[in-house]
N, C-alpha and C. Protein backbone atom coordinates (compact mmCIF):
# COMPACT_ATOMS: atom_id res chain seq x y z
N UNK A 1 21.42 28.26 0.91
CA UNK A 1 22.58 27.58 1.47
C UNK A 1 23.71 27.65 0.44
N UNK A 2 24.62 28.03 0.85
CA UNK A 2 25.77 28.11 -0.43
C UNK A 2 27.20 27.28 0.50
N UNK A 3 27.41 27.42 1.67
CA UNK A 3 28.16 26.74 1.99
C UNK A 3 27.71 25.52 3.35
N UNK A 4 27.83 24.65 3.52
CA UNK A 4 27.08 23.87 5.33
C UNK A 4 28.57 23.14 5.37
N UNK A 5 28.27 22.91 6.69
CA UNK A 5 28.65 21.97 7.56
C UNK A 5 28.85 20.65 8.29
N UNK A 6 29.37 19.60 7.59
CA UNK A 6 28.06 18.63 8.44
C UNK A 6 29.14 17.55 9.26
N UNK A 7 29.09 17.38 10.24
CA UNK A 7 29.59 16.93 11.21
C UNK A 7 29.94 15.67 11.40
N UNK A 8 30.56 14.37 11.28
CA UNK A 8 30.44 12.82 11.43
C UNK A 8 31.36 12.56 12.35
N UNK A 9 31.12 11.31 12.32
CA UNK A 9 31.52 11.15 14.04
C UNK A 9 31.61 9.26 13.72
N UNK A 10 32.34 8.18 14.40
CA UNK A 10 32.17 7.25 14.01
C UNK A 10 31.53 6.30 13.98
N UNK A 11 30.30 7.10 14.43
CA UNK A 11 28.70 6.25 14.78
C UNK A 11 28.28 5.94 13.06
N UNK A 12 27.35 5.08 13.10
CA UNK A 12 26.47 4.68 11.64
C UNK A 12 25.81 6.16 11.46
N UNK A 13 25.37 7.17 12.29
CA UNK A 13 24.24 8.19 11.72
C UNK A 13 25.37 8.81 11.07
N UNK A 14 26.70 8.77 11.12
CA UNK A 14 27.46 9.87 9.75
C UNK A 14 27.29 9.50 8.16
N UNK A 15 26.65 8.19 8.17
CA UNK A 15 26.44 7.84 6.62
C UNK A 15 25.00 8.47 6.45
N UNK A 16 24.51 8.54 7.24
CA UNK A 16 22.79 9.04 7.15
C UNK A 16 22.93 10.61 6.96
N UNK A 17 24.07 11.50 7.92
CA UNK A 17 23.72 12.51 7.83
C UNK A 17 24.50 13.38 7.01
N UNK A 18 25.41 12.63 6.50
CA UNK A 18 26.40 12.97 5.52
C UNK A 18 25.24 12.59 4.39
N UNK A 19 24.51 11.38 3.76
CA UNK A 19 23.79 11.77 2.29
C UNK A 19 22.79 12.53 2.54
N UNK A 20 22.29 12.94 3.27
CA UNK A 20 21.05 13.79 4.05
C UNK A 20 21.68 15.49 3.35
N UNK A 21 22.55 15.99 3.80
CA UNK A 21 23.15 16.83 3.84
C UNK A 21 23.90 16.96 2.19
N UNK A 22 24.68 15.21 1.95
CA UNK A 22 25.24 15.83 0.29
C UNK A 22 23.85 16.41 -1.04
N UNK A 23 22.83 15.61 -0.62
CA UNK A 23 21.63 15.43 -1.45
C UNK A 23 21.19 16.70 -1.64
N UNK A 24 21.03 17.79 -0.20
CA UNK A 24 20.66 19.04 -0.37
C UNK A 24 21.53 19.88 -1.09
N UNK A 25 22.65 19.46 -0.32
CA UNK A 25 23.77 20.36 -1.13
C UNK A 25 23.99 20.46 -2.87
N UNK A 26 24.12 18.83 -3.34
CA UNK A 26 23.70 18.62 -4.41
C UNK A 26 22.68 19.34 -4.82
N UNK A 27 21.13 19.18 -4.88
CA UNK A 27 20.44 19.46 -5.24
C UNK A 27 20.46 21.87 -5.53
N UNK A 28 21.16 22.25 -4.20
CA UNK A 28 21.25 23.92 -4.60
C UNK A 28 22.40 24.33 -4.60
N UNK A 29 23.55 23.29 -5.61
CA UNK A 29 24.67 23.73 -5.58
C UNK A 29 25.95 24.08 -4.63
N UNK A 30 25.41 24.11 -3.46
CA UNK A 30 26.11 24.27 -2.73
C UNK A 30 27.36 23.75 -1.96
N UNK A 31 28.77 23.68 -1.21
CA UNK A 31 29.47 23.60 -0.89
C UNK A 31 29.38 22.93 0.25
N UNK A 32 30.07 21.68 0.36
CA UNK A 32 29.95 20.85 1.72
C UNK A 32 31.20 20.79 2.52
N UNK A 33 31.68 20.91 3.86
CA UNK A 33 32.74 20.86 4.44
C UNK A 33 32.75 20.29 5.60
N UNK A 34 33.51 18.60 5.39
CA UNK A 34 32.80 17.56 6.23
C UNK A 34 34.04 17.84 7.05
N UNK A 35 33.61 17.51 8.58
CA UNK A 35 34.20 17.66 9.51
C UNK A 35 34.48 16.54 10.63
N UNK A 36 35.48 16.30 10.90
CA UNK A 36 35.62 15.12 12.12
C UNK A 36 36.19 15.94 13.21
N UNK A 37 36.07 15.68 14.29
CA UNK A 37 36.58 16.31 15.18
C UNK A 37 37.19 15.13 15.91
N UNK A 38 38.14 15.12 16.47
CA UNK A 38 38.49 13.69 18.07
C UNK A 38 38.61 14.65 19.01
N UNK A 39 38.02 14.52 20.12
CA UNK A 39 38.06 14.79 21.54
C UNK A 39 39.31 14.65 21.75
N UNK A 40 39.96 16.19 22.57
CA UNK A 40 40.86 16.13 23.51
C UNK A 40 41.29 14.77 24.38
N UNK A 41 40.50 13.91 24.86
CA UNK A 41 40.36 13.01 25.77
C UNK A 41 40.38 12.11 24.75
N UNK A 42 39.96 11.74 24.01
CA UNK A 42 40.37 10.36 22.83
C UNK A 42 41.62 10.20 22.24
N UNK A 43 42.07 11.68 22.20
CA UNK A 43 43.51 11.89 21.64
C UNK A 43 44.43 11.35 22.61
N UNK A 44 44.37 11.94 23.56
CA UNK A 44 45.01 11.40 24.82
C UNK A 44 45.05 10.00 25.44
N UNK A 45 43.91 9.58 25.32
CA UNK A 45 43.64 8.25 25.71
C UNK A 45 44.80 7.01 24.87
N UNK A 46 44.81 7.31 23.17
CA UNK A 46 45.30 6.73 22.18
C UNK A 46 46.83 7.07 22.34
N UNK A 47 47.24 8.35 22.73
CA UNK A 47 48.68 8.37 22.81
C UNK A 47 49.40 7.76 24.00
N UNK A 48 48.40 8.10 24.99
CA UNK A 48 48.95 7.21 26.11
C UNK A 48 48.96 5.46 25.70
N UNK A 49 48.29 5.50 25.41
CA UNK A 49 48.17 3.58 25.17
C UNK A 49 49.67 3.33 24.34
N UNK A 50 49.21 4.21 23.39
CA UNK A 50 50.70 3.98 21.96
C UNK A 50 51.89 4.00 23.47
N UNK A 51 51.64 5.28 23.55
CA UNK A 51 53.42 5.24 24.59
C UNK A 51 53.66 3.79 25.67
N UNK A 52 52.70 3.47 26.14
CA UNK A 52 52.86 2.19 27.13
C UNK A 52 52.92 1.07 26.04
N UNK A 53 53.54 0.77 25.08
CA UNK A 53 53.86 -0.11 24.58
C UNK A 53 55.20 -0.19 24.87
N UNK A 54 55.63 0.78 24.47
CA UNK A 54 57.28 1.21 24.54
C UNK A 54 57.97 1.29 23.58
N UNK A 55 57.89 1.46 22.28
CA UNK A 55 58.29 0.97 21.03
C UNK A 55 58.87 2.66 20.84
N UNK A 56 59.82 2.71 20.23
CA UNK A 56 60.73 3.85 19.83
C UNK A 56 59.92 4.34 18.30
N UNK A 57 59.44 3.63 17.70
CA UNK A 57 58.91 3.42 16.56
C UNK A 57 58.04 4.06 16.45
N UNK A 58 56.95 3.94 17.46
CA UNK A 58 55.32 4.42 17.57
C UNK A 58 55.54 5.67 17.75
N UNK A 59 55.15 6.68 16.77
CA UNK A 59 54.78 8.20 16.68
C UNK A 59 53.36 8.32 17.05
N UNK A 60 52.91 8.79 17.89
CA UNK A 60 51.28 9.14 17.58
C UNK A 60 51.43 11.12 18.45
N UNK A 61 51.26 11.55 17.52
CA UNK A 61 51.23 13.21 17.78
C UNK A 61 49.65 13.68 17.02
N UNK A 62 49.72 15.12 17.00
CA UNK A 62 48.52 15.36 16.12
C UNK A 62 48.48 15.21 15.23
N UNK A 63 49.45 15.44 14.36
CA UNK A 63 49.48 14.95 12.38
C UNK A 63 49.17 13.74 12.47
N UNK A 64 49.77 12.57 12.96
CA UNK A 64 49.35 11.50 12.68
C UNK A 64 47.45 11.17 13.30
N UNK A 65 47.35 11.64 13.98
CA UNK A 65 45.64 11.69 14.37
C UNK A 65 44.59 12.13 13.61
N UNK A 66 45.11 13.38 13.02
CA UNK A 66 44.43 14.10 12.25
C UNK A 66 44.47 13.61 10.61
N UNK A 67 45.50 12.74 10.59
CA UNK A 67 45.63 12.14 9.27
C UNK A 67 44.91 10.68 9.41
N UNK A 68 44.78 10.04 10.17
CA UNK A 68 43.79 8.81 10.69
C UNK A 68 42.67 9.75 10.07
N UNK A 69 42.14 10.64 11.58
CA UNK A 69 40.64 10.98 11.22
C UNK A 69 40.21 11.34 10.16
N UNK A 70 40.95 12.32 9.13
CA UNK A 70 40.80 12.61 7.71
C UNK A 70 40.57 11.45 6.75
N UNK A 71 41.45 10.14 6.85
CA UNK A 71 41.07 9.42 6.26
C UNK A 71 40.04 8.07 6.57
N UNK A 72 39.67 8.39 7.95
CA UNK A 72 38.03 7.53 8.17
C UNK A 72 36.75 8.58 7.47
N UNK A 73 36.95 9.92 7.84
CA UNK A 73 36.01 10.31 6.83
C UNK A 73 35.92 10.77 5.23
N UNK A 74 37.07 10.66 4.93
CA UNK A 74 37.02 10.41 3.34
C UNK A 74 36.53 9.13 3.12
N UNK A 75 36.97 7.78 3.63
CA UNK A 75 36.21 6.88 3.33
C UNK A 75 34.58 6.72 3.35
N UNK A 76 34.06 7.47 4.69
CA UNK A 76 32.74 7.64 5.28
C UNK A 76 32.12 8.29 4.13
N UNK A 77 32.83 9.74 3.54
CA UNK A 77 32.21 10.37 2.66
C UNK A 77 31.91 9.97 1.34
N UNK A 78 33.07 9.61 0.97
CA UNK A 78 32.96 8.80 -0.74
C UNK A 78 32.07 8.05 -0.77
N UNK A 79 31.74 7.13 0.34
CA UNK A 79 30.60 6.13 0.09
C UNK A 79 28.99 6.99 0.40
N UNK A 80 29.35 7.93 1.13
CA UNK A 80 27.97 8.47 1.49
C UNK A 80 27.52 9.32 0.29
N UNK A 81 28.28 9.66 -0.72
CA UNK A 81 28.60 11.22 -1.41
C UNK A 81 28.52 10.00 -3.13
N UNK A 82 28.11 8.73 -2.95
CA UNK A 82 27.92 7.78 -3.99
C UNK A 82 27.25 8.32 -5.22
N UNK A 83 27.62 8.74 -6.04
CA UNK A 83 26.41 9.23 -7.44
C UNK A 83 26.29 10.21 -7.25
N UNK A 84 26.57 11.33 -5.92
CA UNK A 84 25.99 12.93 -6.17
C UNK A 84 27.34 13.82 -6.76
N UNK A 85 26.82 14.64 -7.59
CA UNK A 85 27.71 15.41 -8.28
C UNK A 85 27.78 16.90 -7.15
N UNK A 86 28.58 17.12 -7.01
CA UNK A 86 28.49 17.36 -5.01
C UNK A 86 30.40 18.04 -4.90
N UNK A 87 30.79 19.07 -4.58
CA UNK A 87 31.85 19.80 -4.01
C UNK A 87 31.67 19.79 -2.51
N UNK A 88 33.32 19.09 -1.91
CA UNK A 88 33.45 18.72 -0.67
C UNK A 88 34.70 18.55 -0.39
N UNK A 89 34.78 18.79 0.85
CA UNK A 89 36.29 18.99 1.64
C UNK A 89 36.28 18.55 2.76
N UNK A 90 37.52 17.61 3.31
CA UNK A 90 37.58 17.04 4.65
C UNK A 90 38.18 18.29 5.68
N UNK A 91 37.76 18.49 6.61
CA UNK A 91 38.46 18.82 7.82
C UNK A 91 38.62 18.24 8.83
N UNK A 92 39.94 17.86 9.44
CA UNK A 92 39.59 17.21 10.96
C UNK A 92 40.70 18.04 11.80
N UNK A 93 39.93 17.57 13.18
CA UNK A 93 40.71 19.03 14.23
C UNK A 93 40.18 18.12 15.53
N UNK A 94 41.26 18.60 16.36
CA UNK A 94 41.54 17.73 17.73
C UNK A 94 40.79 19.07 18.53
N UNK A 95 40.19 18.71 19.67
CA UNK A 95 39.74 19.09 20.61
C UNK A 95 38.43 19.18 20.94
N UNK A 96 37.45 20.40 21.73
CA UNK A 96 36.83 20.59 22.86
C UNK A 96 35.75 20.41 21.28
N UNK A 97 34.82 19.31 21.27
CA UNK A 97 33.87 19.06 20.06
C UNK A 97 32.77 19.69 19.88
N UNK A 98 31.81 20.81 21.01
CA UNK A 98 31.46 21.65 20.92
C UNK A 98 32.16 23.01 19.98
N UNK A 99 32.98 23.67 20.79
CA UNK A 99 33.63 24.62 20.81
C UNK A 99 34.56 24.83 19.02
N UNK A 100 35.42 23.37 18.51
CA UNK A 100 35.94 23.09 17.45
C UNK A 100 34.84 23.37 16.04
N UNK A 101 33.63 22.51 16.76
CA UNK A 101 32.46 22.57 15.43
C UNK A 101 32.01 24.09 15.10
N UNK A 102 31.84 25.04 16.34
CA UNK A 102 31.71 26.14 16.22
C UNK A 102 32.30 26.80 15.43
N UNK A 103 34.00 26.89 15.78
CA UNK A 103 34.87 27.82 15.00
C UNK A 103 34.73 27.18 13.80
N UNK A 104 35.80 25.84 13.44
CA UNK A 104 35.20 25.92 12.27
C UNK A 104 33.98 26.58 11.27
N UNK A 105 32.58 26.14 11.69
CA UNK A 105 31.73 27.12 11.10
C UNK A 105 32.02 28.22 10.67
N UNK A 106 32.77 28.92 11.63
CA UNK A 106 32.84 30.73 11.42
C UNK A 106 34.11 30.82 10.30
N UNK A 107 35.05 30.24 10.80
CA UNK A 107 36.30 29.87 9.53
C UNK A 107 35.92 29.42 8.35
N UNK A 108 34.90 28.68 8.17
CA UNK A 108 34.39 28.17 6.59
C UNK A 108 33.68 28.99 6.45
N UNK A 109 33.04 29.48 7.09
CA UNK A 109 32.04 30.61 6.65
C UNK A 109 30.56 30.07 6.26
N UNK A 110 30.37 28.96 7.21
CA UNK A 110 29.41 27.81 6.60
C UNK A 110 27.71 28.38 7.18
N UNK A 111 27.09 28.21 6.23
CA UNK A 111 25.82 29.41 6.55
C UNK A 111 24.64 27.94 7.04
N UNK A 112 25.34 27.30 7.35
CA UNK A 112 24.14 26.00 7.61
C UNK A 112 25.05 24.94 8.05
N UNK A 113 24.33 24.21 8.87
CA UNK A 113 25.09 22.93 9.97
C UNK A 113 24.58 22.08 9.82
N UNK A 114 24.62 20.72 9.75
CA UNK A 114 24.10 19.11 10.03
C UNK A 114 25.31 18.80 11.02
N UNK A 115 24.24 18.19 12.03
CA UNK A 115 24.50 17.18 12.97
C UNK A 115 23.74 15.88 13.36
N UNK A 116 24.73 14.84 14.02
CA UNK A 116 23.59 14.06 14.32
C UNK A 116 23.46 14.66 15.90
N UNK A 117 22.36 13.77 16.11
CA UNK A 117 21.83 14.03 17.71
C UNK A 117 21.14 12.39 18.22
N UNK A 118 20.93 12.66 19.37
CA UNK A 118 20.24 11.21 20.29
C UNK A 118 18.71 11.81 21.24
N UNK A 119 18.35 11.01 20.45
CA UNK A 119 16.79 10.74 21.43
C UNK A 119 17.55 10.92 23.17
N UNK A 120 17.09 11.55 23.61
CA UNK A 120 17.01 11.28 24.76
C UNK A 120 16.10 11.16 26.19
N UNK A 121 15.76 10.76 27.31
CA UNK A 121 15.16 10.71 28.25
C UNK A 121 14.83 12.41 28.75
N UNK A 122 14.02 12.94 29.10
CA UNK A 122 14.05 14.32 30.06
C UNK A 122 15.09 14.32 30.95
N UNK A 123 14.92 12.82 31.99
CA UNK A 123 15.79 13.29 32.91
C UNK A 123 17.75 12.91 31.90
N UNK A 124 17.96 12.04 31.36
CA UNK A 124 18.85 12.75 30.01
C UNK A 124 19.63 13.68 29.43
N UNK A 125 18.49 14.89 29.34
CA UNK A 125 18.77 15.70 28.97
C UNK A 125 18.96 16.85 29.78
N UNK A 126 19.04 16.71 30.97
CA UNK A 126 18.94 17.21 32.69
C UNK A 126 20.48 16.95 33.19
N UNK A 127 20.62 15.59 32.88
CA UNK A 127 22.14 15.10 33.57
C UNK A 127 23.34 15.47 32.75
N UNK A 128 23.41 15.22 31.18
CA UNK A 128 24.41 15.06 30.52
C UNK A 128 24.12 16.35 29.33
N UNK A 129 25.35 16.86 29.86
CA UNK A 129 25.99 17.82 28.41
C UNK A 129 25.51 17.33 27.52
N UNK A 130 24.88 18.14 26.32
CA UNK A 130 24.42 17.78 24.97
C UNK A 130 25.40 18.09 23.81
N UNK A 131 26.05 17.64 23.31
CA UNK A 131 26.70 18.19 21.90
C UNK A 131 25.99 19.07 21.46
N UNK A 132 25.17 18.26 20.61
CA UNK A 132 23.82 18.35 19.67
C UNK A 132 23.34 20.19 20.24
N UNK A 133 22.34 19.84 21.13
CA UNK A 133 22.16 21.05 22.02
C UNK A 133 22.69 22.48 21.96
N UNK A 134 23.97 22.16 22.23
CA UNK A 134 25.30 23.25 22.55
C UNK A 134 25.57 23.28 21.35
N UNK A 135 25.60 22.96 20.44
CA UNK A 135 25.87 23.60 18.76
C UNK A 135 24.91 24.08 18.47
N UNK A 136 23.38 23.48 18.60
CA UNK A 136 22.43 24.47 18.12
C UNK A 136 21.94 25.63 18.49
N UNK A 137 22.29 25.91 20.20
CA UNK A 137 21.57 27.02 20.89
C UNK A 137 23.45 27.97 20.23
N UNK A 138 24.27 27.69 19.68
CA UNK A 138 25.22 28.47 19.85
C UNK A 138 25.68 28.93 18.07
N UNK A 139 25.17 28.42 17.34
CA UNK A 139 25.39 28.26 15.63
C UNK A 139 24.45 29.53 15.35
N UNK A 140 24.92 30.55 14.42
CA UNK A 140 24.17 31.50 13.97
C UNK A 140 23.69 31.25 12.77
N UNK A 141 22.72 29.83 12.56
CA UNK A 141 21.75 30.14 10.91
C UNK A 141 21.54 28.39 11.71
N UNK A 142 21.05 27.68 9.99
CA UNK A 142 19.79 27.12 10.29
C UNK A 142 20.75 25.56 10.75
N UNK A 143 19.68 25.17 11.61
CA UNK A 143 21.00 23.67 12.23
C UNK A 143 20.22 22.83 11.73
N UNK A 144 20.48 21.69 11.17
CA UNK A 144 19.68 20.31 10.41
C UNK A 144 20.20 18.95 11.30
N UNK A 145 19.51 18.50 12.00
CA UNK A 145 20.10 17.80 13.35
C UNK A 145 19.12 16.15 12.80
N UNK A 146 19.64 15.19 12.67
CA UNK A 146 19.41 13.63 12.23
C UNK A 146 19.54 13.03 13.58
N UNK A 147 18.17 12.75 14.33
CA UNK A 147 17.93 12.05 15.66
C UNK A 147 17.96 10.70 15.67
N UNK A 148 17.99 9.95 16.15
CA UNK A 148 18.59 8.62 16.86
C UNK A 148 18.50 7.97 17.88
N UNK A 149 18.15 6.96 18.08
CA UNK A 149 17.67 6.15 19.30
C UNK A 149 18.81 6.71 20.76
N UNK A 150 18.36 6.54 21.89
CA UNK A 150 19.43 6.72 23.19
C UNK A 150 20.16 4.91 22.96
N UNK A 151 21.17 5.13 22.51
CA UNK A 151 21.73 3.87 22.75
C UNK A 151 21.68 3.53 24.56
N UNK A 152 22.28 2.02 24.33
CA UNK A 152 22.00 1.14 25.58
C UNK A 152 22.76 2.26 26.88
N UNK A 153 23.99 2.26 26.34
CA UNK A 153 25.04 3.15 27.03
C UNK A 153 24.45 4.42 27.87
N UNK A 154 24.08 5.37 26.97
CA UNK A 154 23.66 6.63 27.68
C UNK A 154 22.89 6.66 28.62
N UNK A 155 21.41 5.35 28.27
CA UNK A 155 20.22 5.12 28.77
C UNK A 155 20.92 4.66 30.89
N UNK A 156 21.97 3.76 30.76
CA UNK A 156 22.90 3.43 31.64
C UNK A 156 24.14 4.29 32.29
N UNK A 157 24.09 5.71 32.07
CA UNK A 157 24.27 6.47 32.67
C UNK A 157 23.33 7.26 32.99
N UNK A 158 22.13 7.62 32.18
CA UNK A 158 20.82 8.35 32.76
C UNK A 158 20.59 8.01 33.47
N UNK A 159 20.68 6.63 34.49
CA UNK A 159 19.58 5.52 34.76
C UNK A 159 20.84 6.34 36.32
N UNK A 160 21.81 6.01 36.20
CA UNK A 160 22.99 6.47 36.87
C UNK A 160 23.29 7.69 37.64
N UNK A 161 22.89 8.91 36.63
CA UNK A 161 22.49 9.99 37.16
C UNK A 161 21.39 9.97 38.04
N UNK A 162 20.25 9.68 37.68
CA UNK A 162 18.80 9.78 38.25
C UNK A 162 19.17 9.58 39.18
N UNK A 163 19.73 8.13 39.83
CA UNK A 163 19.54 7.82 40.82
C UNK A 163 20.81 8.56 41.88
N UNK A 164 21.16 9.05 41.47
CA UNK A 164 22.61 10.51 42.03
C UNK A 164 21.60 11.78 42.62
N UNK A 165 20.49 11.86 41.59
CA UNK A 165 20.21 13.14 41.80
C UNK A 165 18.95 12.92 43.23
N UNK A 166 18.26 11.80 43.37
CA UNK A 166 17.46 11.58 43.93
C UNK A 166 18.16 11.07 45.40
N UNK A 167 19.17 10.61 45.78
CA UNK A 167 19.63 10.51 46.94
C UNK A 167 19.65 11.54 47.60
């Protein structure tokens, strides 16, 4: 491994899979290039809200988004990246969070990936697009994926689907 990838997101598993990932890196020298991505649709969601305030004041474009997300995961990282003597770089990038994690990869030139991922149900993993999934069947080298309970949420759209698919 000389350069990875590793993915956070603003769930608790980015502190897990961020020292998971600095530790190795640490340990064979290698190059870490932490990544945030915001969804197209989160971006949007946040600018629309900003604009229905009405304030002449409120800028929210991509620089300012991308400068938020950069600095939730520098914070995320410094604390995760605690004591390891460890080379690392923030990236953050707006859009399609499959598709973004990909290129990146190929642009860093990153020969290894960490992600987190979610436990999920069969029928789960039947109904709903996988991140997780779709980066690994699509990443060319080795993917290091940190699993995780199905929170309440998902379990409540599985539960949602099922009963869609069975009518």
């Amino acid at each position: 491994m000389e350069r990875a990838l590793v993915v956070v997101s603003p769930e608790e598993r980015s502190h897990r899979i961020l020292r998971e990932a600095g530790e190795l890196a640490a340990g064979s020298g290698a190059e870490l290039v932490v990544l945030t991505v915001l969804p197209d649709e989160e971006f949007e969601r946040t600018r629309s809200a900003l604009a229905s305030v009405g304030s002449s004041d409120v800028v929210y474009g991509i620089d300012q988004a991308i400068e938020s997300a950069t600095r939730r995961a520098k914070g995320v990282a410094r604390e995760a990246f605690e004591g390891l003597d460890l080379d690392y770089r923030i990236v953050a990038d707006i859009g399609p969070e499959a598709d973004t994690i990909l290129e990146t990869a190929r642009w860093e030139g990153c020969d290894h990936l960490f992600i987190s991922g979610r436990r999920r149900s069969p029928a789960g993993k039947l109904i709903s697009r996988d991140l997780t999934q779709s980066v690994m069947l699509n990443f060319d080298g080795p993917v290091t994926v940190l699993l995780g309970e199905e929170s309440s949420e998902d379990a409540k759209e599985n539960e949602k689907g099922k009963s869609g698919l069975l009518a």
